[in-house]
Protein backbone atom coordinates (compact mmCIF):
# COMPACT_ATOMS: atom_id res chain seq x y z
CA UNK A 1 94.94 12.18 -29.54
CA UNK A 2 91.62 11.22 -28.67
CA UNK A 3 90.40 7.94 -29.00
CA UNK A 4 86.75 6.86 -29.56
CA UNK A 5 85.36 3.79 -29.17
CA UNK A 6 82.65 1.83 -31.40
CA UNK A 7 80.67 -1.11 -31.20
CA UNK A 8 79.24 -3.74 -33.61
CA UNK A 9 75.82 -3.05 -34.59
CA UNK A 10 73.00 -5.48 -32.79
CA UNK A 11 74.88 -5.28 -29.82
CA UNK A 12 74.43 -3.23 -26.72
CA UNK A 13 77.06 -2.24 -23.65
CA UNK A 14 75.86 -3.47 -20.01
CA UNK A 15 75.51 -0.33 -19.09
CA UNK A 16 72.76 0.40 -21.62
CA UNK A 17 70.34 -2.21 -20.52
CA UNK A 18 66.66 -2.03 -20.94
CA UNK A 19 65.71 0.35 -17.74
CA UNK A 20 62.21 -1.15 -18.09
CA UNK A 21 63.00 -4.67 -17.74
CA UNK A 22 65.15 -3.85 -14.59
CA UNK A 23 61.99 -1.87 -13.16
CA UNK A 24 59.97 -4.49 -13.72
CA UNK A 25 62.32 -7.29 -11.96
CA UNK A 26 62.42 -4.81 -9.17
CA UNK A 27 59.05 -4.46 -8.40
CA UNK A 28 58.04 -8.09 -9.29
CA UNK A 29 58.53 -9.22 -5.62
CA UNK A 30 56.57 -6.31 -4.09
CA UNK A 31 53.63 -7.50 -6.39
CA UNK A 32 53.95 -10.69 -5.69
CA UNK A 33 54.10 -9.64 -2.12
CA UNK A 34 50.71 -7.37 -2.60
CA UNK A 35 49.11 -10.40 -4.34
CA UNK A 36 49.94 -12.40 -1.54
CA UNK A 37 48.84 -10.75 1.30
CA UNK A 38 45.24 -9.41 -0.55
CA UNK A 39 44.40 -13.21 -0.98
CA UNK A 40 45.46 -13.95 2.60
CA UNK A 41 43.46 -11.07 4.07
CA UNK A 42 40.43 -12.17 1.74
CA UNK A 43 40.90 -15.49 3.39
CA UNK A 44 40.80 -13.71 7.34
CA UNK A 45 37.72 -11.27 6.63
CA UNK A 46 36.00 -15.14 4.67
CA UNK A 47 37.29 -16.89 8.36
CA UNK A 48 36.02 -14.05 10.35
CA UNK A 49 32.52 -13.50 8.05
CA UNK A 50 31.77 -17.43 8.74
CA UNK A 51 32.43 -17.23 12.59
CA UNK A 52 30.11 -14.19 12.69
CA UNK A 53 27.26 -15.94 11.10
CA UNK A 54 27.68 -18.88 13.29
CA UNK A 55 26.48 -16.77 16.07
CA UNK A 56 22.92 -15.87 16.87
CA UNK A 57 22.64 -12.37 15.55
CA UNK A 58 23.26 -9.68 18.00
CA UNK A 59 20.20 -7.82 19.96
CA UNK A 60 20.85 -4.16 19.55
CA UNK A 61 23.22 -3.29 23.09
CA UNK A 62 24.45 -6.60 24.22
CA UNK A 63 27.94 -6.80 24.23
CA UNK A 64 29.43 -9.50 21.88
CA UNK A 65 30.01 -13.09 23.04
CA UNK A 66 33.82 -14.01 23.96
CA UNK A 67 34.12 -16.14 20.89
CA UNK A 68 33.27 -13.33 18.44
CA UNK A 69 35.58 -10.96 20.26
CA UNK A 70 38.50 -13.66 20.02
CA UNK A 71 37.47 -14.18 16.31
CA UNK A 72 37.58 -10.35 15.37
CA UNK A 73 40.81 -10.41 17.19
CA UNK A 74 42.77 -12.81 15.54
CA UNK A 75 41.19 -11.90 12.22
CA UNK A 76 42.74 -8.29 12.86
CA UNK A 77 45.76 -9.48 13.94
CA UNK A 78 46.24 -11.52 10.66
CA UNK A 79 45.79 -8.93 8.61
CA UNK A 80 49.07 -7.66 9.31
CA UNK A 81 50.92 -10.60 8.84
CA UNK A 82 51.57 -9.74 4.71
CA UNK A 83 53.11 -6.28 5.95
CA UNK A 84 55.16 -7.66 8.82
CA UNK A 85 56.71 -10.80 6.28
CA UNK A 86 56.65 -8.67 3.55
CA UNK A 87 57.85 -5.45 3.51
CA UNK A 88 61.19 -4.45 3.82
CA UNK A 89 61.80 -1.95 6.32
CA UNK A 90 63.37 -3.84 9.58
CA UNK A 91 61.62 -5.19 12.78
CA UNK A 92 62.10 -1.84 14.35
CA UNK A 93 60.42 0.27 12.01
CA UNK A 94 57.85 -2.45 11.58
CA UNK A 95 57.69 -2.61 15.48
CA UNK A 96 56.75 1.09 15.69
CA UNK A 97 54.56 1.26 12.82
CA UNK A 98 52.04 -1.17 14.40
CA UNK A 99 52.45 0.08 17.50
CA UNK A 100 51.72 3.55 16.66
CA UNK A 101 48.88 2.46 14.27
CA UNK A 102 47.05 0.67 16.65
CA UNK A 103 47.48 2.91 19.74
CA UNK A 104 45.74 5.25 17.61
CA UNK A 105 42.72 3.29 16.78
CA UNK A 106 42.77 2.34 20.41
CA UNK A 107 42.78 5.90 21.49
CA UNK A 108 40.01 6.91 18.83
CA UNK A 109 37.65 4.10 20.03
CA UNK A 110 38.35 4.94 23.81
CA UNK A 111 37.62 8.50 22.79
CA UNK A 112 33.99 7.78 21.00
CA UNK A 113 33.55 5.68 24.10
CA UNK A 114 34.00 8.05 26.78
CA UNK A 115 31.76 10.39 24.45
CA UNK A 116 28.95 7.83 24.58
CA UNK A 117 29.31 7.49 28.00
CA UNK A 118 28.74 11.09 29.63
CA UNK A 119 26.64 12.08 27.14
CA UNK A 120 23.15 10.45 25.87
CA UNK A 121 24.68 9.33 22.47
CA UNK A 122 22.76 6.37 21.70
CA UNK A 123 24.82 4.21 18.99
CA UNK A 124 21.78 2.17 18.52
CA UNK A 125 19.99 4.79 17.25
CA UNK A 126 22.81 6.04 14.96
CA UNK A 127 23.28 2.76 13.57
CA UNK A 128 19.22 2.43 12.72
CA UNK A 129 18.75 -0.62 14.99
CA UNK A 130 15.51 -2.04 16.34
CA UNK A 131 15.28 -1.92 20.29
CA UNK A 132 12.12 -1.96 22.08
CA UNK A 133 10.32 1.06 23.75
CA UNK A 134 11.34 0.23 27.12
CA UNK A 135 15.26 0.50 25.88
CA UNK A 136 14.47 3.36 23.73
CA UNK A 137 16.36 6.23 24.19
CA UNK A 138 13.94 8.43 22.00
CA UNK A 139 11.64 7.42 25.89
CA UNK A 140 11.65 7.94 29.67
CA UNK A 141 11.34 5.57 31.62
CA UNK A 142 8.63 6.12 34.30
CA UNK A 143 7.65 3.62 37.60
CA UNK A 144 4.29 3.54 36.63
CA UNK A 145 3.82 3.35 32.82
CA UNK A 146 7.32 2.12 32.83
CA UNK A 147 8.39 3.99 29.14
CA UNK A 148 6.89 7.10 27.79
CA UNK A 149 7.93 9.10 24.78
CA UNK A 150 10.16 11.98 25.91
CA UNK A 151 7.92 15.54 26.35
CA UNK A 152 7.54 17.58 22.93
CA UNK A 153 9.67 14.58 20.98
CA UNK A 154 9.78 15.28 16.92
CA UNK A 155 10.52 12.68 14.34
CA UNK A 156 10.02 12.60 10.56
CA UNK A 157 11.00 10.07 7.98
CA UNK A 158 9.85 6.49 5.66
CA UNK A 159 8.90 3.88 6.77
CA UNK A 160 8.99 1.09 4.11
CA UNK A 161 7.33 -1.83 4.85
CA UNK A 162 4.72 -2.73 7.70
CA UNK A 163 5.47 -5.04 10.80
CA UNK A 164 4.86 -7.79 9.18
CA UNK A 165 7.60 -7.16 6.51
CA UNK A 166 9.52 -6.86 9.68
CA UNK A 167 7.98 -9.98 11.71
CA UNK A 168 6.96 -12.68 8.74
CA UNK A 169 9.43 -11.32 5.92
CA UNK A 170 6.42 -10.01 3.68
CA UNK A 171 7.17 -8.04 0.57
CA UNK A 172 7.54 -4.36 1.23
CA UNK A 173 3.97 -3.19 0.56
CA UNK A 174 3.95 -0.13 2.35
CA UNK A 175 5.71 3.44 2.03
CA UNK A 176 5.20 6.00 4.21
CA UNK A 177 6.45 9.51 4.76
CA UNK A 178 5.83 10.26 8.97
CA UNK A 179 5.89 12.69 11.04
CA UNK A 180 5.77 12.30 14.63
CA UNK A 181 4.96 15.62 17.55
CA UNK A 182 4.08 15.03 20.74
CA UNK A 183 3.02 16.90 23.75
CA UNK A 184 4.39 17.84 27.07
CA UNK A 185 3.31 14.56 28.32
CA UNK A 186 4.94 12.33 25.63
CA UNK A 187 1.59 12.09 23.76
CA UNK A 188 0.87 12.50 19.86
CA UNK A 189 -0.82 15.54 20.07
CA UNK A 190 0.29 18.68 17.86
CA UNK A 191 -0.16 21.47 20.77
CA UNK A 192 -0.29 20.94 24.40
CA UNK A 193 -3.99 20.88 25.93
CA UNK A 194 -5.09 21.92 29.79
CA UNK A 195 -8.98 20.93 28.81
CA UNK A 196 -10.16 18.51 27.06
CA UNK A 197 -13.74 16.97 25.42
CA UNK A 198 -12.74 13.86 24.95
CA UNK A 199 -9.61 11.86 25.46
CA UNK A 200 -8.96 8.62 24.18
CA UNK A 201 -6.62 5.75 25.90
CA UNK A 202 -4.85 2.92 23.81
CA UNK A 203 -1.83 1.50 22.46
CA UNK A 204 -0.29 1.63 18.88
CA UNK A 205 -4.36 1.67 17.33
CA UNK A 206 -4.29 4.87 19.12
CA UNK A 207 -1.02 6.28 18.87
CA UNK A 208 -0.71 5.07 14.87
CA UNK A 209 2.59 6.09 14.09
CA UNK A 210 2.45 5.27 10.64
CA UNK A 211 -0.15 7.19 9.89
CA UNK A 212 -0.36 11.10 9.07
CA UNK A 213 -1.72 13.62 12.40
CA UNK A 214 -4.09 14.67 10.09
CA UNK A 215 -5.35 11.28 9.36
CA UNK A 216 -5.44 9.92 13.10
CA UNK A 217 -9.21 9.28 14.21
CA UNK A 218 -8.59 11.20 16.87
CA UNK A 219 -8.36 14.45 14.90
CA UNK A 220 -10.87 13.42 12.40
CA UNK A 221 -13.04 12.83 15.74
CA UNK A 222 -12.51 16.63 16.71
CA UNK A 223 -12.96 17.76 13.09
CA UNK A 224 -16.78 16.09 12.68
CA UNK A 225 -17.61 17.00 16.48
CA UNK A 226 -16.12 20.63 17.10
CA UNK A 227 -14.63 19.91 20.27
CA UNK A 228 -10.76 19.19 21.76
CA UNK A 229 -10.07 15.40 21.19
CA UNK A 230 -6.72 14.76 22.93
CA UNK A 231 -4.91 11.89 21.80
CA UNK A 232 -3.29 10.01 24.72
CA UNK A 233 -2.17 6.30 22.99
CA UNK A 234 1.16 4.98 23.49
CA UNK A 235 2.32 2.02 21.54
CA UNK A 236 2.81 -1.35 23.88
CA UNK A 237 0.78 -0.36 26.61
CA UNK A 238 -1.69 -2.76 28.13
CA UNK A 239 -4.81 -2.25 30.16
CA UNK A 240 -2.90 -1.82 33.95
CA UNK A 241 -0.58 1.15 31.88
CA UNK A 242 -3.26 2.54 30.35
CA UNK A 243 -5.00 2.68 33.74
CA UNK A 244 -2.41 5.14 34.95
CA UNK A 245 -2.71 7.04 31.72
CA UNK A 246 -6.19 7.88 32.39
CA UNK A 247 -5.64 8.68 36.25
CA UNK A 248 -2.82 11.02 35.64
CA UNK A 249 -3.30 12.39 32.25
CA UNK A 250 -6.99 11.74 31.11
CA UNK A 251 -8.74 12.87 34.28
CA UNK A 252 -7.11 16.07 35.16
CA UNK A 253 -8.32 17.44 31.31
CA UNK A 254 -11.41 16.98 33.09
CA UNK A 255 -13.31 15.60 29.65
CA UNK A 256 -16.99 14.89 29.65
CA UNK A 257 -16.36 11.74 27.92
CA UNK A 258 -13.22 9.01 27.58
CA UNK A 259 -12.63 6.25 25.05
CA UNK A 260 -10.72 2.76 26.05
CA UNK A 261 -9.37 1.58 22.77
CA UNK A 262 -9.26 -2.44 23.68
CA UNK A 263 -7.15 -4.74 20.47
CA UNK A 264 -8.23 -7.80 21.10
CA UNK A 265 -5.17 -9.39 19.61
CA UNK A 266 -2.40 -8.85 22.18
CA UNK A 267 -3.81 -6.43 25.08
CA UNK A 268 -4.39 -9.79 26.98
CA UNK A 269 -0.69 -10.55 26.48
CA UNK A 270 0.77 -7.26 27.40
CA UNK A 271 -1.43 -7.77 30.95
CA UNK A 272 1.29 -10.03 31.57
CA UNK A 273 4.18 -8.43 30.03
CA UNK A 274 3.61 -5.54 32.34
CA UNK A 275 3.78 -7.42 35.45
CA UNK A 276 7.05 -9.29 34.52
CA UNK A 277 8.66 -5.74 33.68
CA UNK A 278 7.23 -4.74 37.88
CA UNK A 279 8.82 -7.73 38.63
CA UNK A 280 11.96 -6.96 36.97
CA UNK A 281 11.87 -3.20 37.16
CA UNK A 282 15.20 -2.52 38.20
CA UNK A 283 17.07 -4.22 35.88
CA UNK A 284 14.65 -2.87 32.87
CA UNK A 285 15.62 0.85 34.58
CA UNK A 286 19.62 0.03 34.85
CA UNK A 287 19.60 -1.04 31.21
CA UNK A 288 17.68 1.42 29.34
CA UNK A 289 20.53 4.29 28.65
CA UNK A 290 23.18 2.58 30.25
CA UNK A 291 26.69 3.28 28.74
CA UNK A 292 26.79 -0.75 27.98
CA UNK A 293 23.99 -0.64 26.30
CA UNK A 294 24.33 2.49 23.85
CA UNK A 295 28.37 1.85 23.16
CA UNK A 296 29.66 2.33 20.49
CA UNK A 297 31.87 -1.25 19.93
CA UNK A 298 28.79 -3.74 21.34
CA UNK A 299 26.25 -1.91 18.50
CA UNK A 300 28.42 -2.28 16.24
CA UNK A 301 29.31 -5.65 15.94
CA UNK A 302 25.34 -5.87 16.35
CA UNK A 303 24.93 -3.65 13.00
CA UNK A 304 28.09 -6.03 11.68
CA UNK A 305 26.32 -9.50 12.54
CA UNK A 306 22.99 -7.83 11.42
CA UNK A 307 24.58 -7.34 8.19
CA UNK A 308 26.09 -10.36 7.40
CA UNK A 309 22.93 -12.06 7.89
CA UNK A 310 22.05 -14.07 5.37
CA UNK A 311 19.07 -12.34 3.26
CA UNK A 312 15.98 -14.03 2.75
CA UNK A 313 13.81 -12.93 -0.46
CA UNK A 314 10.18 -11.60 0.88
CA UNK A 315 8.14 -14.79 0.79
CA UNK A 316 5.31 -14.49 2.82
CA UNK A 317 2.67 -16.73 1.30
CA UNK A 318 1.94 -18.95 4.17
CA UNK A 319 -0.08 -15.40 5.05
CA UNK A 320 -1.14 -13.95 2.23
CA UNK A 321 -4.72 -13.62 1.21
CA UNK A 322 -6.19 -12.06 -1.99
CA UNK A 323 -9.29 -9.24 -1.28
CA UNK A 324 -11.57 -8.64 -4.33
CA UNK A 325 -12.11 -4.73 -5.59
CA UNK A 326 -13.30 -3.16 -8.33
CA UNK A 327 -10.28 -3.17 -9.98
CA UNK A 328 -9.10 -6.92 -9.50
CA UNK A 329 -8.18 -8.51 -6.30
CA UNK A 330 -5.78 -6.50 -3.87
CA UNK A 331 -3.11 -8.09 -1.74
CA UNK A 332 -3.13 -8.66 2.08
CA UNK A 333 -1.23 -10.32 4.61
CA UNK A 334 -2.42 -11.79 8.15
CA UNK A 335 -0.33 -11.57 11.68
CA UNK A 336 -1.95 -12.18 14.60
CA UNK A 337 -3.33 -15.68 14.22
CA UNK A 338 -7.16 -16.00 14.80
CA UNK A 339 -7.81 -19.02 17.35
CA UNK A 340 -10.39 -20.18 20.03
CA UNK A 341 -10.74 -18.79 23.76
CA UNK A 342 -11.59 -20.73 26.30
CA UNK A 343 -11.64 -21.44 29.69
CA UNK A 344 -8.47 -24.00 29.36
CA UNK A 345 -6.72 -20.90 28.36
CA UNK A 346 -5.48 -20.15 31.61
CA UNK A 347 -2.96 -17.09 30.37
CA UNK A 348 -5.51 -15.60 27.97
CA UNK A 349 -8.54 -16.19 30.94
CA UNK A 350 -5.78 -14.67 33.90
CA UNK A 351 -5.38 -11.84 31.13
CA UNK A 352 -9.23 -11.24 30.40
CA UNK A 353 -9.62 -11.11 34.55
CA UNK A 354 -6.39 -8.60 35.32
CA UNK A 355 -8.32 -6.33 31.80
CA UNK A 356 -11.31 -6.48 33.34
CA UNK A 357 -10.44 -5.21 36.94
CA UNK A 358 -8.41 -2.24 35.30
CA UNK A 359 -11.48 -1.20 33.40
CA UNK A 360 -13.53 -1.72 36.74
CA UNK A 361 -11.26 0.78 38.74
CA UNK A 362 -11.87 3.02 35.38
CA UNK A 363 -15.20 3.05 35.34
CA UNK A 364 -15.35 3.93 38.83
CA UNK A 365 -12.74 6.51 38.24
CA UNK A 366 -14.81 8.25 35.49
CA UNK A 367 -18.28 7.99 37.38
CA UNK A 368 -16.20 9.72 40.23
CA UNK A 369 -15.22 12.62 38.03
CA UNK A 370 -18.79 12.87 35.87
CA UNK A 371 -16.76 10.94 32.31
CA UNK A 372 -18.28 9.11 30.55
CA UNK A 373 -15.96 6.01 29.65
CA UNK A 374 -16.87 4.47 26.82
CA UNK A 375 -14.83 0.90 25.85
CA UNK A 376 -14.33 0.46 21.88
CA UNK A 377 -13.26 -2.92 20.85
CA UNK A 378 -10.28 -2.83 18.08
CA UNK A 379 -10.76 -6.13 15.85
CA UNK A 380 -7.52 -7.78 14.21
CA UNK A 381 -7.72 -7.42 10.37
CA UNK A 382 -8.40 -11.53 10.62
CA UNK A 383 -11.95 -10.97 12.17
CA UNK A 384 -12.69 -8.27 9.34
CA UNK A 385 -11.23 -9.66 6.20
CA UNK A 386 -10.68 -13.26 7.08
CA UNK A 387 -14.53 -14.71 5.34
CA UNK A 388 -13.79 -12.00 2.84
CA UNK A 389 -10.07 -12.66 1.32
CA UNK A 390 -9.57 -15.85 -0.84
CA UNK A 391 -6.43 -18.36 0.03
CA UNK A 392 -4.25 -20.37 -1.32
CA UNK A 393 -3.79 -23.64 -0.34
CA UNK A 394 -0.52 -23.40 1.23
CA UNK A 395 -1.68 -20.69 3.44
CA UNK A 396 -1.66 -20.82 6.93
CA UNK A 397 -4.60 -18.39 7.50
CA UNK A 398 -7.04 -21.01 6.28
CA UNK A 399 -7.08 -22.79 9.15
CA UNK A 400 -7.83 -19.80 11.64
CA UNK A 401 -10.66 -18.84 13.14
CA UNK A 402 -12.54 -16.39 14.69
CA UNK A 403 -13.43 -16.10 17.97
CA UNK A 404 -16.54 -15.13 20.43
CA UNK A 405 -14.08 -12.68 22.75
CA UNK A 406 -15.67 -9.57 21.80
CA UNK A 407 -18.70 -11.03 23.10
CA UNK A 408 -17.40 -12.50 26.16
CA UNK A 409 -15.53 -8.99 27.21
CA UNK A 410 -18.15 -6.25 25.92
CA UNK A 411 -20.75 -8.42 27.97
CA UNK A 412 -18.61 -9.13 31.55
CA UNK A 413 -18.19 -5.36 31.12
CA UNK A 414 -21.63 -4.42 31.11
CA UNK A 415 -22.42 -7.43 34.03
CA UNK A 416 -19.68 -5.98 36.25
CA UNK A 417 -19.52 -1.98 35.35
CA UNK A 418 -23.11 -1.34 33.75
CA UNK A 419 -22.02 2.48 33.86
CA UNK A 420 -19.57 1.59 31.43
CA UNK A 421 -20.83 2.17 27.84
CA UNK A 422 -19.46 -1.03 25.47
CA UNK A 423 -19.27 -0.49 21.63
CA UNK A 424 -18.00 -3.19 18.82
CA UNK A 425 -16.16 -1.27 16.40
CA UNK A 426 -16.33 -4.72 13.86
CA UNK A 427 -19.35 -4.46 12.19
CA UNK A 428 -18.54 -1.07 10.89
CA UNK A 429 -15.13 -1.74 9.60
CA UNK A 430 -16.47 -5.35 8.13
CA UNK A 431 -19.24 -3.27 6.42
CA UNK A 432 -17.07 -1.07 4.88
CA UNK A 433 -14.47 -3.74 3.80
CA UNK A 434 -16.88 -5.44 1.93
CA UNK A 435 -16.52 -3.11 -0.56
CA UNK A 436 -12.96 -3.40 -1.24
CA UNK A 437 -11.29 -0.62 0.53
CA UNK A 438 -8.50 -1.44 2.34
CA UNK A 439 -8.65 -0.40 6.26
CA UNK A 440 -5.39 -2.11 7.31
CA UNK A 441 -2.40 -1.52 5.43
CA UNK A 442 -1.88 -4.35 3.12
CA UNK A 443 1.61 -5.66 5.16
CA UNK A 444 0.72 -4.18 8.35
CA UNK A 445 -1.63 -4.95 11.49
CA UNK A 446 -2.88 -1.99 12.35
CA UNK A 447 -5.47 1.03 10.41
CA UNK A 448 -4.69 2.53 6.79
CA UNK A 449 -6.14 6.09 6.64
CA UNK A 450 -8.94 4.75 5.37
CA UNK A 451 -9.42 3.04 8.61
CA UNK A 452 -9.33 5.65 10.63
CA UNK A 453 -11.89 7.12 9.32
CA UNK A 454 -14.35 4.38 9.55
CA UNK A 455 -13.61 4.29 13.50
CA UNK A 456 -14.07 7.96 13.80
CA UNK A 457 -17.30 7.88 12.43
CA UNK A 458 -18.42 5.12 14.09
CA UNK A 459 -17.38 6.75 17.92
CA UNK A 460 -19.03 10.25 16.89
CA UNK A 461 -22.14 8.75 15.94
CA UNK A 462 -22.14 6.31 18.81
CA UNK A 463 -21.26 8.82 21.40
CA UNK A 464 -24.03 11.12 19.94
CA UNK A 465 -26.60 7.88 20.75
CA UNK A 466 -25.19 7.29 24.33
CA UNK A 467 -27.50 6.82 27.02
CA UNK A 468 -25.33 9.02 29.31
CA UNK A 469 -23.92 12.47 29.11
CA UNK A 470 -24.36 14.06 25.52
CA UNK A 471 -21.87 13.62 22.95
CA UNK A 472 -18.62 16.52 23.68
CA UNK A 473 -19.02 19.76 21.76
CA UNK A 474 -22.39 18.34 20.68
């Protein structure tokens, strides 16, 4: 006989307890566990963020200082402290889990790193940070001009923002879509030239990377005269540089004339940058595509303390300056700072001397070779807006001023190198920008398009009115 078994309604056999309840006391220390360990390791990255801030930011290639390293390392090493209290598989397991998990990292680093190192991978570059030409892998380093763009070198992109959004924190004023060719020689020309017209020598006035080829003065130069206008600017050179440029680049085109593009506002300084990088020459060489200086871990914990940086809203104000137009008044910020120059200046005065003597040696260069060198001076956008912009009072630009160098050098030149024709590209651009058009980008120092033009203009017709040698193609 079978027997059966009931049971009193409301209540319920052990065995038939809720399954969900039991679930939920099961996993209830794992979750607590997870909780746990996510606010711990939010507490490590908080440690690690606050030691990485209270270092200096990194400079794009230097390896990271000791105390970051040990930082990063204990932060990392805390992280695993939830899973090794934690979780439930034993010390073995947990032994060879970490093991394993970090040989592999170690092994995928050490892998990236041997990559970097026999091949030109430049994490710098990858990680879109700021170095300067002379450790710019995009350049080659020479003995002379000590960095030059590498031979037919092609870059497109935007810029957004001029340098001095990147210098003095202006608002982003500028957008740009570039595009960058250069020659054999590492200069911004479209097609590589054996003859020449005309060549002209400068820095980044010359060179103008952010503006358009078909904007550059230089082409607008050859489009009014009919005749080849090579383009042989490089951006940071200084007079002695641009001395070899013309020697070994400007005077086997054999043109009939040459233009010296001379920016008042730092080609003094870079007289003396260049000897300090002769000085230290083979320590600038040894650390320009060294593996130390394009690995991958250094750049990255520069991109990391770059990052964690703390932002600053655009600001700006203590250079801003307002120019009138037709259609209101037009924004425009100030760099280099307009201030006297005198003989107590014994940097600027050394600079003006070592300037001088390069365009000397030029001069007799050019006479040697029948060129007519012609020396244009570049004003900062100070000497052409500065009477014309109104300030605030809080603005620091109020209490520059202009000036009398373009006197001082156009007029040694002509005592000292009368063969040398002298012309003061100021007056043209100051007539122009009393109009309203803006011939500097608004948050940058150097030429808009509308710049550019001006200056061509004004070297056509003044090279058409030279006392010596017609005007090329003329």
């Amino acid at each position: 006989m079978a027997s059966t078994s009931e049971t009193e309604p409301g209540l319920s056999p052990q065995s038939e307890q809720d399954p969900a309840g039991a679930d939920w006391a099961r996993s209830l220390p794992r979750l607590v566990a997870v909780v746990v360990g996510l606010c711990w390791i939010g507490v490590v990255v908080q440690w690690w963020v606050s030691k990485a801030r209270a270092e200096d930011v990194l400079h794009p290639g230097e390896f990271p200082p000791m105390h970051l390293i040990l930082a990063s390392g204990i932060a990392y090493l805390a992280c695993w402290a939830p899973y090794l209290v934690f979780s439930s598989r034993s010390w073995r397991q947990k032994t060879v889990r970490f093991i394993a998990a970090n040989g592999a990292i170690v092994f995928a680093v050490g892998l990236i790193e041997l990559v970097v190192a026999f091949s030109g991978l430049d994490f710098r570059r990858l990680l879109g940070l700021r170095v300067p030409p002379w450790e710019d892998t995009r350049n080659v380093l020479d003995d002379e001009l000590i960095h030059i763009r590498r031979p037919h070198y092609q870059e497109r992109g935007k810029m957004t923002g001029g340098d001095l959004n990147l210098y003095y924190n202006t608002p982003a004023a500028t957008k740009i879509d570039y595009e960058l060719k250069y020659d054999r020689n590492g200069f911004r020309n479209e097609e590589d030239h054996q003859k020449a017209d005309c060549v002209v020598i400068g820095d980044s006035f010359v060179e103008a990377g952010g503006v358009l080829a078909g904007d550059l003065f230089t082409t607008k130069m050859a489009e009014r005269m009919g005749a080849t206008v090579v383009n042989l600017g490089q951006s940071h050179y200084g007079p002695q540089q641009e001395l070899h440029v013309l020697d070994r680049f400007g005077v086997p085109l054999k043109p009939r004339a040459c233009v010296w593009v001379f920016f008042e506002a730092n080609d003094l300084e870079d007289t003396w940058r260049y000897t300090s990088f002769i000085e230290n020459w083979p320590e600038i060489r040894q650390r320009h595509s060294s593996w130390t200086r394009r690995t991958f871990v250094g750049n990255t914990f520069s991109w990391l303390s770059k990052c964690l940086e703390t932002e600053v809203p655009p600001d700006g104000r203590d250079r801003l300056g307002y120019l009138p137009t037709e259609n209101g008044e037009e924004k425009m910020w100030f760099g280099y700072a307009g201030g006297p120059f005198e003989p107590r200046m014994t940097k600027q005065v050394k600079g003006l001397k070592v300037a001088l003597e390069a365009l000397a040696i030029a001069g007799s260069l050019c006479r040697e070779n029948g060129i007519q060198l012609v020396v244009a001076f570049a004003p900062s956008k100070f000497r052409v807006y500065g009477d014309l912009c109104r300030f605030e009072e809080e603005s620091l630009v109020r209490t520059w001023e202009v000036n009398g160098l373009p006197g001082i050098l156009l007029s040694s030149i002509q005592k000292h190198s009368p063969d040398i024709e002298v012309v003061d590209l100021t007056p043209s651009l100051k007539e122009v920008a009393k109009t309203g058009r803006m011939l500097y980008y608004p948050d940058d120092t150097h030429w808009s398009p509308d710049g550019h033009q001006v200056v061509a203009d004004t070297l056509v017709d003044f090279l058409k009115s030279a006392r010596s040698n017609p005007s090329p193609g003329g």
